[in-house]
C-alpha atoms as a PDB file:
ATOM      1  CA  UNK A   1      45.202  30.336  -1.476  1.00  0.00           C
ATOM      2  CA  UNK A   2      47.462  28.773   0.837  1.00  0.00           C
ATOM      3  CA  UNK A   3      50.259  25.813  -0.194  1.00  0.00           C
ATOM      4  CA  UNK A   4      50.927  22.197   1.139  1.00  0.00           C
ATOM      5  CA  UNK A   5      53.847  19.719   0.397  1.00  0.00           C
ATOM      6  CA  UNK A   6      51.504  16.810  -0.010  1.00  0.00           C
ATOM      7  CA  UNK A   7      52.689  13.066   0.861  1.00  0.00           C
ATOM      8  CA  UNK A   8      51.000  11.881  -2.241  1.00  0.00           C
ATOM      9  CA  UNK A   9      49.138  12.686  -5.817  1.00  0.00           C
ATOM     10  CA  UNK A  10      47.613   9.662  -7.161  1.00  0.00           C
ATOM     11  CA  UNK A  11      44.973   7.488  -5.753  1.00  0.00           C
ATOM     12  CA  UNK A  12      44.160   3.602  -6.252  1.00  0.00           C
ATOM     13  CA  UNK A  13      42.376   4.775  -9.312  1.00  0.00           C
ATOM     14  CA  UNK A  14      45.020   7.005 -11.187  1.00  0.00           C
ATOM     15  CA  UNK A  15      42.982   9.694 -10.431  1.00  0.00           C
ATOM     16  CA  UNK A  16      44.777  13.345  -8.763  1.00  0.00           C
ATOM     17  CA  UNK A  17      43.758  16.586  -7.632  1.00  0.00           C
ATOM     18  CA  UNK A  18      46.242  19.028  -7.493  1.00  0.00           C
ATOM     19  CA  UNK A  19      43.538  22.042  -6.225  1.00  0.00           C
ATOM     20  CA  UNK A  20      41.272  21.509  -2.970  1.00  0.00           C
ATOM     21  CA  UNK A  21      38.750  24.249  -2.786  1.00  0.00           C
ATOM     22  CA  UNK A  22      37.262  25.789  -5.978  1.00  0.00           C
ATOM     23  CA  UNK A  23      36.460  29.629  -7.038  1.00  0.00           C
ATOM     24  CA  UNK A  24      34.263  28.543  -9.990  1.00  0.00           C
ATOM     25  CA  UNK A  25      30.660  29.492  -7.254  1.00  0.00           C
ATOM     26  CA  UNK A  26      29.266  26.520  -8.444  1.00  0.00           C
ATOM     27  CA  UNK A  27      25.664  27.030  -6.661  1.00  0.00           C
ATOM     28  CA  UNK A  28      24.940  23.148  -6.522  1.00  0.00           C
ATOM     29  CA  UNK A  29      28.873  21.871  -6.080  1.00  0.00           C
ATOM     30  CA  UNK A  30      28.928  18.888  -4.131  1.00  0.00           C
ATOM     31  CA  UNK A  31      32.548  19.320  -3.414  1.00  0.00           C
ATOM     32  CA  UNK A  32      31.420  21.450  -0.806  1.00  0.00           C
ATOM     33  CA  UNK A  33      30.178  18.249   0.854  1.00  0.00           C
ATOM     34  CA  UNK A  34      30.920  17.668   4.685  1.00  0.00           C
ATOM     35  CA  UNK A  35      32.456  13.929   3.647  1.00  0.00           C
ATOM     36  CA  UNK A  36      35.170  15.582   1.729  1.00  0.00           C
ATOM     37  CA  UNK A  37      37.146  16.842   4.829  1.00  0.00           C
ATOM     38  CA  UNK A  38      38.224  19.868   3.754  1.00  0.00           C
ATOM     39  CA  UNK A  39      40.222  21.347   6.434  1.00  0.00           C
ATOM     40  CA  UNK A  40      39.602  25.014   5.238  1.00  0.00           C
ATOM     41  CA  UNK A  41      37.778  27.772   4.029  1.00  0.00           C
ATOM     42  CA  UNK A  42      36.387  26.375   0.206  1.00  0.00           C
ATOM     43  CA  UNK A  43      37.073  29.194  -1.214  1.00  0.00           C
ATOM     44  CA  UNK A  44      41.066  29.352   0.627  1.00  0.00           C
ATOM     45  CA  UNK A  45      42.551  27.209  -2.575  1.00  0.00           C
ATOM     46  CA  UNK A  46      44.709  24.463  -1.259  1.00  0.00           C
ATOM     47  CA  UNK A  47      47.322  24.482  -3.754  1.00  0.00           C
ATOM     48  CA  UNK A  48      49.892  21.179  -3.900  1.00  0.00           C
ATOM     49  CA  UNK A  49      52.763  22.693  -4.888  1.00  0.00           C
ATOM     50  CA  UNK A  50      54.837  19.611  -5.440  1.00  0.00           C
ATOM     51  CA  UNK A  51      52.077  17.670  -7.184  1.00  0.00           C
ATOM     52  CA  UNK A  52      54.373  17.436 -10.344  1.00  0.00           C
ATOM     53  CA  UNK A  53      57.294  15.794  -8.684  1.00  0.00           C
ATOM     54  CA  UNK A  54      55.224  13.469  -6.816  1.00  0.00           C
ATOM     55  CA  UNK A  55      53.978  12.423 -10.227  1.00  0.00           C
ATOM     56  CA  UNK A  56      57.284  12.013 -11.745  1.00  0.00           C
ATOM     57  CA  UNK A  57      57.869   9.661  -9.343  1.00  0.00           C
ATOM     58  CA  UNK A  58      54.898   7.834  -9.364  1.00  0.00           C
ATOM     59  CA  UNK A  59      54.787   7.412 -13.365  1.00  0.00           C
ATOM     60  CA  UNK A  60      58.351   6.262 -13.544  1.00  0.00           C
ATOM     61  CA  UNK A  61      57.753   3.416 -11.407  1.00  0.00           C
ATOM     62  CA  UNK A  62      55.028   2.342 -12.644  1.00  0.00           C
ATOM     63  CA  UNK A  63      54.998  -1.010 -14.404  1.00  0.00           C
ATOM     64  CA  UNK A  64      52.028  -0.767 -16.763  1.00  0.00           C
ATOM     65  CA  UNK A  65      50.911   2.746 -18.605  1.00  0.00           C
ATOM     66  CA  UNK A  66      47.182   3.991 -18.236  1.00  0.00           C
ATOM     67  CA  UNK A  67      45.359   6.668 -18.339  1.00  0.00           C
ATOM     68  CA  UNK A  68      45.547   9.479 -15.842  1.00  0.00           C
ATOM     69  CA  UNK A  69      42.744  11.727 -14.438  1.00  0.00           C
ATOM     70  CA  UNK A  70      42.425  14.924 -12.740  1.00  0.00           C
ATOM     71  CA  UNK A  71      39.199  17.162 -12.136  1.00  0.00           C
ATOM     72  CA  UNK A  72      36.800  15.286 -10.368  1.00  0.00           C
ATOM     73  CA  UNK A  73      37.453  17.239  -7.566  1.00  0.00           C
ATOM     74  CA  UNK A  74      38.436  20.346  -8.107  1.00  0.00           C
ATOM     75  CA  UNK A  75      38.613  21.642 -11.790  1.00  0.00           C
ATOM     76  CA  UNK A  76      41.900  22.036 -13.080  1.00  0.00           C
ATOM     77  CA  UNK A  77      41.792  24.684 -14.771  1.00  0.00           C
ATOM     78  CA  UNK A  78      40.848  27.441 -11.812  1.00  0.00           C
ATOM     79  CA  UNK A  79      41.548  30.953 -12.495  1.00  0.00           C
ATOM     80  CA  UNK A  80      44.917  30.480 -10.622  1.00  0.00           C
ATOM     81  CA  UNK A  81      46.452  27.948 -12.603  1.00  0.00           C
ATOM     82  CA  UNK A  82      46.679  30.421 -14.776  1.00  0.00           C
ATOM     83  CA  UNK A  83      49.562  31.895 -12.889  1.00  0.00           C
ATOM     84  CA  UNK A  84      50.739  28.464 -11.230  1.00  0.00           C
ATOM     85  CA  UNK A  85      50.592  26.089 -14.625  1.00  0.00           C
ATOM     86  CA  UNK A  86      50.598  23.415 -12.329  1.00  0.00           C
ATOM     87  CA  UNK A  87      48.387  21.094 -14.407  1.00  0.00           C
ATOM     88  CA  UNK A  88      50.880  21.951 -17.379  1.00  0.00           C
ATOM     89  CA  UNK A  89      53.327  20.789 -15.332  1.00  0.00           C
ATOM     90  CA  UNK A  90      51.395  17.340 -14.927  1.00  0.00           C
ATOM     91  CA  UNK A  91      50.213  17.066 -18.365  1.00  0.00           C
ATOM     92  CA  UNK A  92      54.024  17.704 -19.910  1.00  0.00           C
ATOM     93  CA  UNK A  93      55.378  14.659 -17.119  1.00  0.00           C
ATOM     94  CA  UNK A  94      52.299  12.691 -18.576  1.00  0.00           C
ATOM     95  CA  UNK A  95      53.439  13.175 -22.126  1.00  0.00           C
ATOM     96  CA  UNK A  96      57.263  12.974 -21.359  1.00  0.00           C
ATOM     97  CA  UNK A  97      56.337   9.164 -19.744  1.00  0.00           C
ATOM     98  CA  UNK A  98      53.748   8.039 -22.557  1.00  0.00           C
ATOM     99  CA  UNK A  99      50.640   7.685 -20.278  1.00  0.00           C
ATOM    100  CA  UNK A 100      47.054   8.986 -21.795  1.00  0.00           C
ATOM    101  CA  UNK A 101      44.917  11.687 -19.769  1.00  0.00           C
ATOM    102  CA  UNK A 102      41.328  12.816 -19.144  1.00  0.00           C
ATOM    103  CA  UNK A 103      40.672  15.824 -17.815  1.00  0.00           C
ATOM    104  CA  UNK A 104      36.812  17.315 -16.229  1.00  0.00           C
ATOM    105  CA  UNK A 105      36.416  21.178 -16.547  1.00  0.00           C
ATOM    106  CA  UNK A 106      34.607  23.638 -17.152  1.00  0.00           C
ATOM    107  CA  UNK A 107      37.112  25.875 -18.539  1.00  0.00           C
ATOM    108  CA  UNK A 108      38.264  27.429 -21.647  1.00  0.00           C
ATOM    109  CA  UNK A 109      41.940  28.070 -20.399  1.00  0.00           C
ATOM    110  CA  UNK A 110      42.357  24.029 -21.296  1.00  0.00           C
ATOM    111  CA  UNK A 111      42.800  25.669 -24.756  1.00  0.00           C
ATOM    112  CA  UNK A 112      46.061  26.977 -23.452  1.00  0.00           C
ATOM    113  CA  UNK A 113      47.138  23.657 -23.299  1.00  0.00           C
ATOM    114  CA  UNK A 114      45.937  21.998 -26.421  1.00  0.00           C
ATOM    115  CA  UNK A 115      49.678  21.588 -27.468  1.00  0.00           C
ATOM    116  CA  UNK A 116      50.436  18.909 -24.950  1.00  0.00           C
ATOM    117  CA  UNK A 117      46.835  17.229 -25.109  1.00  0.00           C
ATOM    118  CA  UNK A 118      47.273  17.087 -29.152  1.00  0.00           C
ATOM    119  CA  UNK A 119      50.962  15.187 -28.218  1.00  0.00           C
ATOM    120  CA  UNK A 120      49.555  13.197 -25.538  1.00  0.00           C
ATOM    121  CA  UNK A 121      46.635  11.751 -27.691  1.00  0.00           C
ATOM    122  CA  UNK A 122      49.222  11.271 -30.756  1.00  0.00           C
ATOM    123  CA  UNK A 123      50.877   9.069 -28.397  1.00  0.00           C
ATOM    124  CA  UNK A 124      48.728   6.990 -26.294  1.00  0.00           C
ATOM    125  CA  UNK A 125      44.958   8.796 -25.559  1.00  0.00           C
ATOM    126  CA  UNK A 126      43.320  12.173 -24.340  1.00  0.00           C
ATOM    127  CA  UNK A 127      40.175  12.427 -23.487  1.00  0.00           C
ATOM    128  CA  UNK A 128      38.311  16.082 -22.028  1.00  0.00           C
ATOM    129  CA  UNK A 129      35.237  15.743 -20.125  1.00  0.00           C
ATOM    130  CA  UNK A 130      33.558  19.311 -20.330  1.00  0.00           C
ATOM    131  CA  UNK A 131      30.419  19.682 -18.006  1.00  0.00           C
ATOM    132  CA  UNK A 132      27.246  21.137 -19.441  1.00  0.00           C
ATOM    133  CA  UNK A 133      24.203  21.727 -17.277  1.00  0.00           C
ATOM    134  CA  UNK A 134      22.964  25.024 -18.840  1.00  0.00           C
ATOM    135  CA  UNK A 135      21.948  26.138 -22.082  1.00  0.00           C
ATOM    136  CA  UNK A 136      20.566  30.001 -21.404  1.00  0.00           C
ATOM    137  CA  UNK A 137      24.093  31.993 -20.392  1.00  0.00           C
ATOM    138  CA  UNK A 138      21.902  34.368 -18.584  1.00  0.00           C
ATOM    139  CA  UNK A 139      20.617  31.624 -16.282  1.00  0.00           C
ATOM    140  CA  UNK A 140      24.136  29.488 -15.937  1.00  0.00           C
ATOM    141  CA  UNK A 141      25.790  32.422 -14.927  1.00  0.00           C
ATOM    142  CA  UNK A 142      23.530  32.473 -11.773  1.00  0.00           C
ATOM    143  CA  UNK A 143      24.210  28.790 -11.515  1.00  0.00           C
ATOM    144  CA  UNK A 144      27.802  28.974 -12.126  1.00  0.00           C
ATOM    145  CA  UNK A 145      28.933  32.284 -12.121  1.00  0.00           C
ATOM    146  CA  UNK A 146      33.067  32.332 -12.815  1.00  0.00           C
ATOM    147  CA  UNK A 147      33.675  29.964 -15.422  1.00  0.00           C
ATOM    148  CA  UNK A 148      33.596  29.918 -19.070  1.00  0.00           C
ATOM    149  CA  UNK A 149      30.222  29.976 -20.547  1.00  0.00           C
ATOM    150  CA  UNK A 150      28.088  27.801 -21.646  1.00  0.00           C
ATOM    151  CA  UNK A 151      28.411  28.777 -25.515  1.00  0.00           C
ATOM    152  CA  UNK A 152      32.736  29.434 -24.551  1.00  0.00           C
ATOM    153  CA  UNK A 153      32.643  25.929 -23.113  1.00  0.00           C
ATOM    154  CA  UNK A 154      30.913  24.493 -26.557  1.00  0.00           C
ATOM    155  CA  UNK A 155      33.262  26.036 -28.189  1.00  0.00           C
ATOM    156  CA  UNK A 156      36.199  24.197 -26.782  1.00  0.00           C
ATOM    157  CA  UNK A 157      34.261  20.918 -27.688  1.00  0.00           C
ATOM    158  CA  UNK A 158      34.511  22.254 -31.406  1.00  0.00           C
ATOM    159  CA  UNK A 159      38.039  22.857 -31.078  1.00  0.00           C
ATOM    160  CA  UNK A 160      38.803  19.630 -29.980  1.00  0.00           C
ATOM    161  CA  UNK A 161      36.932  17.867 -32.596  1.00  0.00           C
ATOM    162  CA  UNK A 162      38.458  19.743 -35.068  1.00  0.00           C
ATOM    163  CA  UNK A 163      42.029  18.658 -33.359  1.00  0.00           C
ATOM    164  CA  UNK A 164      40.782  14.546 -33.157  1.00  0.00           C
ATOM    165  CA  UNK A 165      40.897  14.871 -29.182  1.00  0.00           C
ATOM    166  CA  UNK A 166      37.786  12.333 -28.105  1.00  0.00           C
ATOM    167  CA  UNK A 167      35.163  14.393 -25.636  1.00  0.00           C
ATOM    168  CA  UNK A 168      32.662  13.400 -23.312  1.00  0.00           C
ATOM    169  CA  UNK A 169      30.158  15.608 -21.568  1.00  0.00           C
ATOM    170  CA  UNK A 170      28.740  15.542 -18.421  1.00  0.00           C
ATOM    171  CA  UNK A 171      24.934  16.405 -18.298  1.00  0.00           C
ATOM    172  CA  UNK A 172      24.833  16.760 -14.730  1.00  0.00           C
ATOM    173  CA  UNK A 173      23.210  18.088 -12.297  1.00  0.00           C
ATOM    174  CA  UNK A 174      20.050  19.308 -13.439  1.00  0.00           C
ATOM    175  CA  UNK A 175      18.227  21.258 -10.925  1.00  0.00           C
ATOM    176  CA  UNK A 176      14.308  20.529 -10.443  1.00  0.00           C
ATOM    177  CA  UNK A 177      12.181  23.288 -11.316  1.00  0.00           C
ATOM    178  CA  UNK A 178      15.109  25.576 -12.687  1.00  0.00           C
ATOM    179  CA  UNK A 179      16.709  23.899 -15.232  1.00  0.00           C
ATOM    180  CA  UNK A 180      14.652  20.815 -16.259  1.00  0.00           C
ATOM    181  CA  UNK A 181      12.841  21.276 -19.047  1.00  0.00           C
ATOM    182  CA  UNK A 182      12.630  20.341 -22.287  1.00  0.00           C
ATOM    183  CA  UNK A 183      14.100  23.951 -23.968  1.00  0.00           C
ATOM    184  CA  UNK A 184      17.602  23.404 -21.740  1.00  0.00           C
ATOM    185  CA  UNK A 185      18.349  19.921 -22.478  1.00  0.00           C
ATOM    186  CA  UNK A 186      17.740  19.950 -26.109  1.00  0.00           C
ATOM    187  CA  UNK A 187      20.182  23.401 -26.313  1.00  0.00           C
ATOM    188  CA  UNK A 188      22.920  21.258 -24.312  1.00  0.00           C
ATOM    189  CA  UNK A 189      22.562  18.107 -26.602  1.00  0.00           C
ATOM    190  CA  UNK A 190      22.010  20.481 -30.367  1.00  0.00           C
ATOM    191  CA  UNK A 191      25.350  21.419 -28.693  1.00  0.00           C
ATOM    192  CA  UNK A 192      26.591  17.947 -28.189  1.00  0.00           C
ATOM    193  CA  UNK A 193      25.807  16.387 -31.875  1.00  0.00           C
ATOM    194  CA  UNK A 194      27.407  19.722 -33.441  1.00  0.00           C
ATOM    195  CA  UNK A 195      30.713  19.001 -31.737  1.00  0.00           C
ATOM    196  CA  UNK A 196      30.724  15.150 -32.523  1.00  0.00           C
ATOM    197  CA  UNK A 197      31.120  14.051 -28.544  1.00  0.00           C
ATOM    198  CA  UNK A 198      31.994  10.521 -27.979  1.00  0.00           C
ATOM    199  CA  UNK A 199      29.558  10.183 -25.324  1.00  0.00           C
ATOM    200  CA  UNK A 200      27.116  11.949 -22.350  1.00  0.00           C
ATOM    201  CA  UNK A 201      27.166  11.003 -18.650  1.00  0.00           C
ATOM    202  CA  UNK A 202      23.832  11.428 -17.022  1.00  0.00           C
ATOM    203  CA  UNK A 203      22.753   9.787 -14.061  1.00  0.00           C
ATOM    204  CA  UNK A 204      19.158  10.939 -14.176  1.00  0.00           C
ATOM    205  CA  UNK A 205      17.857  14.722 -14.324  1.00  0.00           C
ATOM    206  CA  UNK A 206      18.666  15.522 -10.690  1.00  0.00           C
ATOM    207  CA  UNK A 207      20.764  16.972  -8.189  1.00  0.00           C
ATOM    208  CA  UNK A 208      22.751  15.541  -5.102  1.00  0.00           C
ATOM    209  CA  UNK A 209      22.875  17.178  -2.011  1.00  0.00           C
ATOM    210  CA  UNK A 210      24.752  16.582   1.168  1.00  0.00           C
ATOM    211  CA  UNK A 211      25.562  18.067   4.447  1.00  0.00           C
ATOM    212  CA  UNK A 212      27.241  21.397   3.010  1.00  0.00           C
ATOM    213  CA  UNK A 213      26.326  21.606  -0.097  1.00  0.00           C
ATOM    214  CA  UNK A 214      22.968  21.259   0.869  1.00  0.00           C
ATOM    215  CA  UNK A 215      23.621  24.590   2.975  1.00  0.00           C
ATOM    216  CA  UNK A 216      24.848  26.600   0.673  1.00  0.00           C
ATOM    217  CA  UNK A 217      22.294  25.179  -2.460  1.00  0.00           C
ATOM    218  CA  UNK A 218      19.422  26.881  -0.436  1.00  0.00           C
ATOM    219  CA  UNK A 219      21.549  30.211   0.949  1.00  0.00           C
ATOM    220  CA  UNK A 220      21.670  30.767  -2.991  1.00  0.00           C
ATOM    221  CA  UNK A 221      18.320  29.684  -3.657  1.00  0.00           C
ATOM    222  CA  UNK A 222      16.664  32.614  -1.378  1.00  0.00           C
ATOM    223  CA  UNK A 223      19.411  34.679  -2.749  1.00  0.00           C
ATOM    224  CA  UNK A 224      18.200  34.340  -7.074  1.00  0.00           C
ATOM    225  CA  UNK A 225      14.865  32.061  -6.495  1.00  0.00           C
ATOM    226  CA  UNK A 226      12.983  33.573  -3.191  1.00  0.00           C
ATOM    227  CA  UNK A 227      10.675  30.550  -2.212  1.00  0.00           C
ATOM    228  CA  UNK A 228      11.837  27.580  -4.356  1.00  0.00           C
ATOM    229  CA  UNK A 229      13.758  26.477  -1.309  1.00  0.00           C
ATOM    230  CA  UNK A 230      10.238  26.077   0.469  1.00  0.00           C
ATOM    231  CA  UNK A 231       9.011  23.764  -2.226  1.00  0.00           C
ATOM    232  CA  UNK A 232      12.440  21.855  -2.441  1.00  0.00           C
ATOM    233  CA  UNK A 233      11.791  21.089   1.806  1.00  0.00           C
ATOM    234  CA  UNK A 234       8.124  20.434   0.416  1.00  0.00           C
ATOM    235  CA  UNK A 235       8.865  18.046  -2.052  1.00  0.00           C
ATOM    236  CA  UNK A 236      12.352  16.120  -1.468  1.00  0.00           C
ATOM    237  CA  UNK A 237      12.785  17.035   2.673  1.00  0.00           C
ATOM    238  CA  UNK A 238      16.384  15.642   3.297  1.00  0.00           C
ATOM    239  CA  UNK A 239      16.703  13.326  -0.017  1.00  0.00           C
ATOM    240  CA  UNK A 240      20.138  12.444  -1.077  1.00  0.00           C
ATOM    241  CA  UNK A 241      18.751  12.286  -4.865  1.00  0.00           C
ATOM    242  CA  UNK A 242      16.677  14.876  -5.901  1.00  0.00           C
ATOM    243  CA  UNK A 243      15.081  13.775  -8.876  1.00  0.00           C
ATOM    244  CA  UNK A 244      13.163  16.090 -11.475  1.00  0.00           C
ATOM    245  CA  UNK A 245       9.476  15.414 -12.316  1.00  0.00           C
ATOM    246  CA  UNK A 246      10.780  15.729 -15.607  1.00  0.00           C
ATOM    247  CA  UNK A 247      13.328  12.939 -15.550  1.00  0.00           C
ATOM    248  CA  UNK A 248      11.386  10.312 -17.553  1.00  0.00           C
ATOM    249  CA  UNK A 249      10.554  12.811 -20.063  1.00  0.00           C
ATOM    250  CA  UNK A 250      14.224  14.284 -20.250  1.00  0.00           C
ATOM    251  CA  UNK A 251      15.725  10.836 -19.778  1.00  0.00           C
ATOM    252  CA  UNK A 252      13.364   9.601 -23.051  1.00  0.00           C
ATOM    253  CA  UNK A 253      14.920  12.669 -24.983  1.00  0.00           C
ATOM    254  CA  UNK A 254      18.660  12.287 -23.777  1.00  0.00           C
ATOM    255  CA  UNK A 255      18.395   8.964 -24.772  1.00  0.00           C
ATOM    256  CA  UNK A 256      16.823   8.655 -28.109  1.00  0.00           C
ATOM    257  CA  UNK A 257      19.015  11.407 -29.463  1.00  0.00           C
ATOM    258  CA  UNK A 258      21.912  10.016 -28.545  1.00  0.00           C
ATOM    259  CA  UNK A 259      21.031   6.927 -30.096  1.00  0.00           C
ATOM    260  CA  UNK A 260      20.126   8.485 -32.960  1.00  0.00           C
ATOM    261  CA  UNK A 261      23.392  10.618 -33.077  1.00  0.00           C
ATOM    262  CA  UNK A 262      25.581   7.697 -32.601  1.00  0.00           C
ATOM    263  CA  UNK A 263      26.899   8.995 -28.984  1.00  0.00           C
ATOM    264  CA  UNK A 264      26.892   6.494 -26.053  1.00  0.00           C
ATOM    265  CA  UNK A 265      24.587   7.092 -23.506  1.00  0.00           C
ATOM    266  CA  UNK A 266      24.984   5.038 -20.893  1.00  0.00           C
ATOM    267  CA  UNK A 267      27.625   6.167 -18.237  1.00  0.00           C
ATOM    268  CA  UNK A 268      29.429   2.583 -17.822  1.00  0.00           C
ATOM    269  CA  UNK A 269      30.256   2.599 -21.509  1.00  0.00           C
ATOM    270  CA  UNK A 270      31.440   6.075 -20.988  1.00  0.00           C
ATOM    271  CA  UNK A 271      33.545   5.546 -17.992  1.00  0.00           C
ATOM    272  CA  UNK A 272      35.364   2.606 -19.475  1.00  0.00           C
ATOM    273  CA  UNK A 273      36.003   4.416 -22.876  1.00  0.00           C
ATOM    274  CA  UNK A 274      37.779   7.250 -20.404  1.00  0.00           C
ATOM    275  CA  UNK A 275      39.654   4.828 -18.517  1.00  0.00           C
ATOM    276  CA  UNK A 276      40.601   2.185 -21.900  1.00  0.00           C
ATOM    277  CA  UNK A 277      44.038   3.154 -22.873  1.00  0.00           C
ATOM    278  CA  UNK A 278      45.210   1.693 -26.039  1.00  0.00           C
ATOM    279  CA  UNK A 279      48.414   0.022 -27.082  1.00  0.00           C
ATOM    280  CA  UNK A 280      49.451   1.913 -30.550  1.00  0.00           C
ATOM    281  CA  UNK A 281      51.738  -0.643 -31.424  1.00  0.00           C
ATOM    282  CA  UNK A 282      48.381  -3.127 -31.996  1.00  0.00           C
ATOM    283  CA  UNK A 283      45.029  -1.955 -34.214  1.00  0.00           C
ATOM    284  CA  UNK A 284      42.547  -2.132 -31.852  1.00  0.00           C
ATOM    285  CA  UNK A 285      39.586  -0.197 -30.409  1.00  0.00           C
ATOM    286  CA  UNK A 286      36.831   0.083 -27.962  1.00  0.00           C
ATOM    287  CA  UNK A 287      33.989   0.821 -28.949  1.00  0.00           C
END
């Protein structure tokens, strides 16, 4: 890892990443993308070592309170925040200033944290976005082989139900002819109804892939799946969107049991319940 004094945290959209780079191994992370910029190595974590104070400042000038976001990037909660406790750092200025939070990981360490998120939702809103693409843990950790589990990661869903701290999950990607199928996305949503989620995001059952990502998707692919990159060239060539042969059958599933389950399905509903942030003072709700 190497440190920067960035120039600035938040973007138009309240949205931060205080990590460039990621050690999760991801096999399908479009972070990796070209578009992105990164300067250096992915794996060299660029680490913004004054991303609290540049916060501070930004929150205390700010007019109007909303909710702040962090992870869409880079998760969070990488093995060396651990050590750093930079995103502490953030989430106590958040609570000290009264603005909500939402946070995307795939972590369990968020647990270590639950003190603060418990505080900030008390005062104004918290919402954790936990990614789930893989039900068998001997498959995910192939797919994404140095974070929490699938089952660890469910597990912090239940905790957070249990502490009144809303959830979302992303259902995303879902690789064609690895993990499409029926069996995997009825495991991730069993999981999804047991720990009461507030909503799924899921685009369609497919992948992205990009100029670097792309690269590295099929270096892995002949590393765990000799020949499936053949039939991805075969089938997609140089798609963007590659879209599972399953999706209208998955997409059919994901749907009617969320309907059924009372969880929002649609992904604009779930983006503005993440980004609503309620006045206490006034009894009122979305959704």
């Amino acid at each position: 890892m190497h440190f920067v004094e960035a120039k600035s945290i938040l973007s138009n959209q309240n949205s931060m990443n205080i990590y460039r780079g990621c050690l999760h191994g991801c096999i399908y992370c479009d972070s990796r993308s070209d578009c992105y910029q990164m300067k250096h190595d992915f794996n060299d974590i660029e680490v913004k070592i004054n991303a609290a104070e540049l916060l501070e400042d930004k929150l205390k000038r700010k007019r109007n309170k909303c909710m702040i976001c962090t992870g869409s990037m880079t998760d969070p909660y990488i093995p060396i925040e651990n050590n750093l406790k930079l995103t502490r750092k953030c989430l106590e200025i958040i609570n000290d200033y009264g603005f909500g939070a939402s946070i995307i990981t795939k972590s369990d360490l968020v647990l270590r944290d639950l003190d603060l998120i418990k505080s900030i939702n008390e005062k104004a809103k918290f919402v954790l976005q936990m990614t789930l693409t893989t039900y068998d843990e001997d498959l995910c950790k192939i797919l994404e082989p140095n974070v929490s589990s699938t089952k660890d990661r469910f597990k912090v869903l239940k905790i957070m139900e249990e502490n009144n701290i809303p959830t979302i999950v992303w259902l995303s990607p879902i690789l064609p002819f690895i993990n499409d199928t029926k069996e995997n996305i009825n495991g991730i949503l069993d999981y999804c109804i047991d720990a009461k989620v507030k909503g799924i995001i899921c685009f369609n059952m497919s992948l992205t892939l990009r100029d670097g990502n792309r690269e590295y998707y099929y270096k892995m692919l002949d590393k765990y799946f000799p020949g499936l990159k053949e039939k991805y060239i075969k089938t997609y060539g140089n798609r963007y969107e590659l879209i599972s042969k399953n999706n209208h059958e998955l997409m059919h599933i994901f749907k009617e049991r969320c309907r059924i389950n009372n969880i929002l399905s649609e992904y604009n509903q779930c983006f503005d319940y993440i980004n609503y942030f309620p006045d206490k003072g006034i009894q009122t709700s979305l959704f």
